[in-house]
Every structure is written in structure tokens, then in C-alpha cells.
N, C-alpha and C. Protein backbone atom coordinates (compact mmCIF):
# COMPACT_ATOMS: atom_id res chain seq x y z
N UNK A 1 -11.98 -15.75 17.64
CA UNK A 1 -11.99 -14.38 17.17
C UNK A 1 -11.18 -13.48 18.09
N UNK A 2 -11.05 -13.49 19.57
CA UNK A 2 -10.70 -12.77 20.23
C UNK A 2 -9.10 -13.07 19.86
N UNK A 3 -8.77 -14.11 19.88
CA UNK A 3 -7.40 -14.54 19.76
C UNK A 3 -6.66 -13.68 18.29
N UNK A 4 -7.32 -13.99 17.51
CA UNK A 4 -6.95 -12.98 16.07
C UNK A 4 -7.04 -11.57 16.08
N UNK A 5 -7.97 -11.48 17.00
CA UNK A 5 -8.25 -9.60 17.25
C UNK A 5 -6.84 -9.39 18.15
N UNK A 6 -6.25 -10.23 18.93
CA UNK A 6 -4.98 -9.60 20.04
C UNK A 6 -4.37 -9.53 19.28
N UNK A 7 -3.64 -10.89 17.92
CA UNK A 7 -2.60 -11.00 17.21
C UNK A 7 -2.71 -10.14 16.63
N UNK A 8 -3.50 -9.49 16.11
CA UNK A 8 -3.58 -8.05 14.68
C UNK A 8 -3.51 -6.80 15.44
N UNK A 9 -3.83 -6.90 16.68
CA UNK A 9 -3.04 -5.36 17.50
C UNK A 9 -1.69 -5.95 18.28
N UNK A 10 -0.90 -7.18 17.83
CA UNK A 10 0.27 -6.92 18.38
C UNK A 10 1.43 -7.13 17.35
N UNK A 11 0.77 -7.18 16.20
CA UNK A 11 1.79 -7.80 15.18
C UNK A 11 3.02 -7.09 14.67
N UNK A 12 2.76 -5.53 14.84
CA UNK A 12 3.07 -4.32 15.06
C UNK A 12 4.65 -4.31 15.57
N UNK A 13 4.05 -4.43 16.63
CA UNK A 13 5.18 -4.04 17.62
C UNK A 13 6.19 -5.58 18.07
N UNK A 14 5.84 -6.60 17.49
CA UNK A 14 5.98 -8.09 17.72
C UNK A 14 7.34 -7.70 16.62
N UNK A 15 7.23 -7.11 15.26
CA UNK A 15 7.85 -7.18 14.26
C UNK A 15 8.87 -6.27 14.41
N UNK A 16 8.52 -5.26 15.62
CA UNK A 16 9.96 -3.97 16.08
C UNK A 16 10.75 -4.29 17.02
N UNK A 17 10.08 -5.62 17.64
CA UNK A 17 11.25 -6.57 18.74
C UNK A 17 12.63 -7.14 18.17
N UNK A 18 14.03 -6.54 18.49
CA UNK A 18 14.59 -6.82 17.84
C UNK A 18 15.10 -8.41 18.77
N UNK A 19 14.80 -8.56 19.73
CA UNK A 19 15.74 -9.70 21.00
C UNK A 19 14.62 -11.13 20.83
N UNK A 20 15.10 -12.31 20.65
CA UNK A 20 14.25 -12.98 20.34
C UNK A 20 13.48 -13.64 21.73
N UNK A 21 14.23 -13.47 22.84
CA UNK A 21 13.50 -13.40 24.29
C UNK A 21 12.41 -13.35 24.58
N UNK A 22 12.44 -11.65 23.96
CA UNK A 22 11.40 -10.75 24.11
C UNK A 22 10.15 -10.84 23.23
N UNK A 23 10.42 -11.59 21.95
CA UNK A 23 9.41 -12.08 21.31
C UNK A 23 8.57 -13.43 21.80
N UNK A 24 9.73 -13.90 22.17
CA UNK A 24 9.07 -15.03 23.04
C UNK A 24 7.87 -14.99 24.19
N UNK A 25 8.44 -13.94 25.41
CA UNK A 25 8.14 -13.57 26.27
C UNK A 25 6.63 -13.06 25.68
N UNK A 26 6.25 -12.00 24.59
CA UNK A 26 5.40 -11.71 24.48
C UNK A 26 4.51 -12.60 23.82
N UNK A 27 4.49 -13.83 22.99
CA UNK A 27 3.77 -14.81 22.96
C UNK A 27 3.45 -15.51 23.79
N UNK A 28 4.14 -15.67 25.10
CA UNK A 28 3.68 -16.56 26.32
C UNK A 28 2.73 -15.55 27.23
N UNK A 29 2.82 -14.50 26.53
CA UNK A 29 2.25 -13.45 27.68
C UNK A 29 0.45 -13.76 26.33
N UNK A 30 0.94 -13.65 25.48
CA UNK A 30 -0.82 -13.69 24.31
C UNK A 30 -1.20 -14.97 25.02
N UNK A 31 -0.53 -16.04 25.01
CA UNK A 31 -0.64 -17.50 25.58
C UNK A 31 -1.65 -17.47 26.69
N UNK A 32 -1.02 -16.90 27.42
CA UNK A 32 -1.81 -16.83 28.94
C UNK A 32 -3.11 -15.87 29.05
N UNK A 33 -3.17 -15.01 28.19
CA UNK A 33 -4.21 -14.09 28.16
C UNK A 33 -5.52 -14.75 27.78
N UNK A 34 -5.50 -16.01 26.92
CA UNK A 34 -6.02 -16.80 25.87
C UNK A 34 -6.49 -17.71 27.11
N UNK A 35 -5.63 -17.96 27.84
CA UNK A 35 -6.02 -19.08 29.25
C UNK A 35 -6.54 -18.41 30.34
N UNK A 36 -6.75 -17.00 30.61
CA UNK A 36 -7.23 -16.71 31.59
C UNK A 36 -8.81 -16.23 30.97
N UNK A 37 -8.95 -15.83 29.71
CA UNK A 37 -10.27 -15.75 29.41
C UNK A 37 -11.05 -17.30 29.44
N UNK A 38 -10.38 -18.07 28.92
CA UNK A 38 -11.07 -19.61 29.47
C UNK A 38 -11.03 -20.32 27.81
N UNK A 39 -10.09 -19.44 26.90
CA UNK A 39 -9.34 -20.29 25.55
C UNK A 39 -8.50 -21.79 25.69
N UNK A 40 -8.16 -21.91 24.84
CA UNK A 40 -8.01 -23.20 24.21
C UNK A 40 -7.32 -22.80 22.97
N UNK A 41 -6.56 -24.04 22.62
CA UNK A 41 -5.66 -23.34 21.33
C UNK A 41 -5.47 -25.12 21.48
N UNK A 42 -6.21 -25.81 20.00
CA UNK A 42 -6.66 -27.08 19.65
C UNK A 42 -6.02 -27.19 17.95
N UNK A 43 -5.83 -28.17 17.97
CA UNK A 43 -5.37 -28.80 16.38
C UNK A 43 -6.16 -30.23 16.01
N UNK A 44 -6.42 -30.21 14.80
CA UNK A 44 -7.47 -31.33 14.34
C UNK A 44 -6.48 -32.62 14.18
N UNK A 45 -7.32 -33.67 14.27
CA UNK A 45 -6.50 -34.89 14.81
C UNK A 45 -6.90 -35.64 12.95
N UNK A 46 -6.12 -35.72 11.93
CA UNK A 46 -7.30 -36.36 11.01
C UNK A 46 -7.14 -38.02 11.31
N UNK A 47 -6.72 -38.80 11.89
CA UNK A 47 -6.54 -39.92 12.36
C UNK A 47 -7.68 -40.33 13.21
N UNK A 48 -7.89 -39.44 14.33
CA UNK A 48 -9.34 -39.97 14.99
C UNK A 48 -10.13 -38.71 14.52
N UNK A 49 -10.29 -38.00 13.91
CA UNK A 49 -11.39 -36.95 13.39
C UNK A 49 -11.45 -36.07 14.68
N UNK A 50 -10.92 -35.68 15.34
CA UNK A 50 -11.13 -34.81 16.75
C UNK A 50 -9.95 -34.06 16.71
N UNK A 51 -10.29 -33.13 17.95
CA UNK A 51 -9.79 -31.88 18.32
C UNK A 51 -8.92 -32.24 19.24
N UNK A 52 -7.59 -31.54 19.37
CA UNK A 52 -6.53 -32.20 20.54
C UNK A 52 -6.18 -30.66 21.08
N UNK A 53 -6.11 -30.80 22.53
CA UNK A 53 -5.43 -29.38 22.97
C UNK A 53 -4.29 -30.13 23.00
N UNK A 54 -3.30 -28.93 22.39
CA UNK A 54 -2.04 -28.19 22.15
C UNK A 54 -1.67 -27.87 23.61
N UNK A 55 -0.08 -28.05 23.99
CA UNK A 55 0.21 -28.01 25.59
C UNK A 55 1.08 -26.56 25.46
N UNK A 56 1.31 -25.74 26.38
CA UNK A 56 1.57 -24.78 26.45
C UNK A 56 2.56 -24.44 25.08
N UNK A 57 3.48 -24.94 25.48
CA UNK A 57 4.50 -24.87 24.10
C UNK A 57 4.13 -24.85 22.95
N UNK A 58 3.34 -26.05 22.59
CA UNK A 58 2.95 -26.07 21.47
C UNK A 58 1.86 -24.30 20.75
N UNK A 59 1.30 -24.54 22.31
CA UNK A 59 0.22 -23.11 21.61
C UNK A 59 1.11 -21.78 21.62
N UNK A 60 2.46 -21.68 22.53
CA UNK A 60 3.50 -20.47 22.25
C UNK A 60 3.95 -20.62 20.85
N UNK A 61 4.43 -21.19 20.18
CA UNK A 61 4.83 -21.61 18.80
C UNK A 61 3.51 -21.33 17.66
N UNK A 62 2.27 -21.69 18.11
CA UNK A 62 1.44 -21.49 17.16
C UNK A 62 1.37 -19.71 17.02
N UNK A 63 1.57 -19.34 18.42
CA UNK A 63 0.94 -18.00 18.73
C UNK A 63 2.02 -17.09 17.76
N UNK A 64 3.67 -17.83 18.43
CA UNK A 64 5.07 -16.90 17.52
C UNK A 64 4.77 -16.88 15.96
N UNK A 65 4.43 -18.10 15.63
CA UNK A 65 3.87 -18.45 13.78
C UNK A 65 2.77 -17.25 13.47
N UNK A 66 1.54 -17.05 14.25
CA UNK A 66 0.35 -16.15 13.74
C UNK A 66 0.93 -15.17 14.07
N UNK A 67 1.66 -14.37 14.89
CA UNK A 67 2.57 -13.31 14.79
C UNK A 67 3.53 -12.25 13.65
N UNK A 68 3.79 -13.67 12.85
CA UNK A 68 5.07 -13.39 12.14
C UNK A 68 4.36 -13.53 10.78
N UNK A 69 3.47 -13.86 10.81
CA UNK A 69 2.53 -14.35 8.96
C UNK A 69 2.00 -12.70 8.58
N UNK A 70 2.24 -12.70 7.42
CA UNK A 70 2.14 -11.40 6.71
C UNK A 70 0.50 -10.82 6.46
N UNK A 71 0.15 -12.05 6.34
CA UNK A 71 -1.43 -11.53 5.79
C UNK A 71 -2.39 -11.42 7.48
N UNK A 72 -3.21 -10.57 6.81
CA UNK A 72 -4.17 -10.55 8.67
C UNK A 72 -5.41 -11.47 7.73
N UNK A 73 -6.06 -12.59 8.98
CA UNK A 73 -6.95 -13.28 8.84
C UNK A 73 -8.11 -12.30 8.98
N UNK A 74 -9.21 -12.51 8.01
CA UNK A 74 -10.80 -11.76 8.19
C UNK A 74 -11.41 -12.75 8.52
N UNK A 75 -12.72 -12.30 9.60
CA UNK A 75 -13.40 -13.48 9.79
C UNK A 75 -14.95 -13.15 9.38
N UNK A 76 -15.31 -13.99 8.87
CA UNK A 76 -16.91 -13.57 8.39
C UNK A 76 -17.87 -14.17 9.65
N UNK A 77 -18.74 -12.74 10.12
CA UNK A 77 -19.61 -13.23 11.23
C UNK A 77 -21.01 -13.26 10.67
């Protein structure tokens, strides 16, 4: 949840970045924010039925993707 709550207050200003650097830069910066609260950013394995952490890269790329997607995710608590 916390992770979707950063992406929907940065999606904003993610989309007025014109330098692709700088878009970068600011997904490695969500990246790390995600790792210093004590996150994880995991993908389902359907081969062994489990959860795999994603290595830095991989979770910058997931982070640039939820960035750039048009619709905002709701979460039912």
C-alpha cells in the first residue's frame, strides 16, 4: 500500500520529466525509499508457486512501468 500511495503522488510530476535520466533517477530514488522502510518488490514464480525478490533493476523497471500506467490502483482495506 505504501508503495502505491508514493506512485500516485509522483505520477504527476514523473509525466512533466521531460529527460529520461531523470525519470530514471527518480524511480531508483522510489526504489530505495521502498528499501529503507524494510519493502520488497517480489513477483510470483507459477513454476514453483512462490514469491521471488526482484533485484534492484528489476524492481526500477517495475517501479518506471507503475509510473507511466494511466489508471491509479484502489485498494480495498
Amino acid at each position: 500500500k505504501r508503495y502505491r500511495e508514493v506512485i500516485s503522488r509522483m505520477k504527476s510530476g514523473y509525466r512533466q520529466i521531460g529527460n529520461k535520466t531523470a525519470k530514471t533517477d527518480l524511480s531508483r530514488a522510489i526504489v530505495d525509499h521502498v528499501y529503507q522502510y524494510g519493502g520488497r518488490f517480489l513477483r510470483y514464480d507459477k513454476d514453483t508457486n512462490k514469491y521471488i525478490v526482484l533485484t534492484p533493476s528489476e524492481a526500477r523497471k517495475k517501479t518506471s512501468q507503475a509510473l507511466r500506467e494511466a489508471k491509479d490502483v484502489k485498494w480495498i482495506s
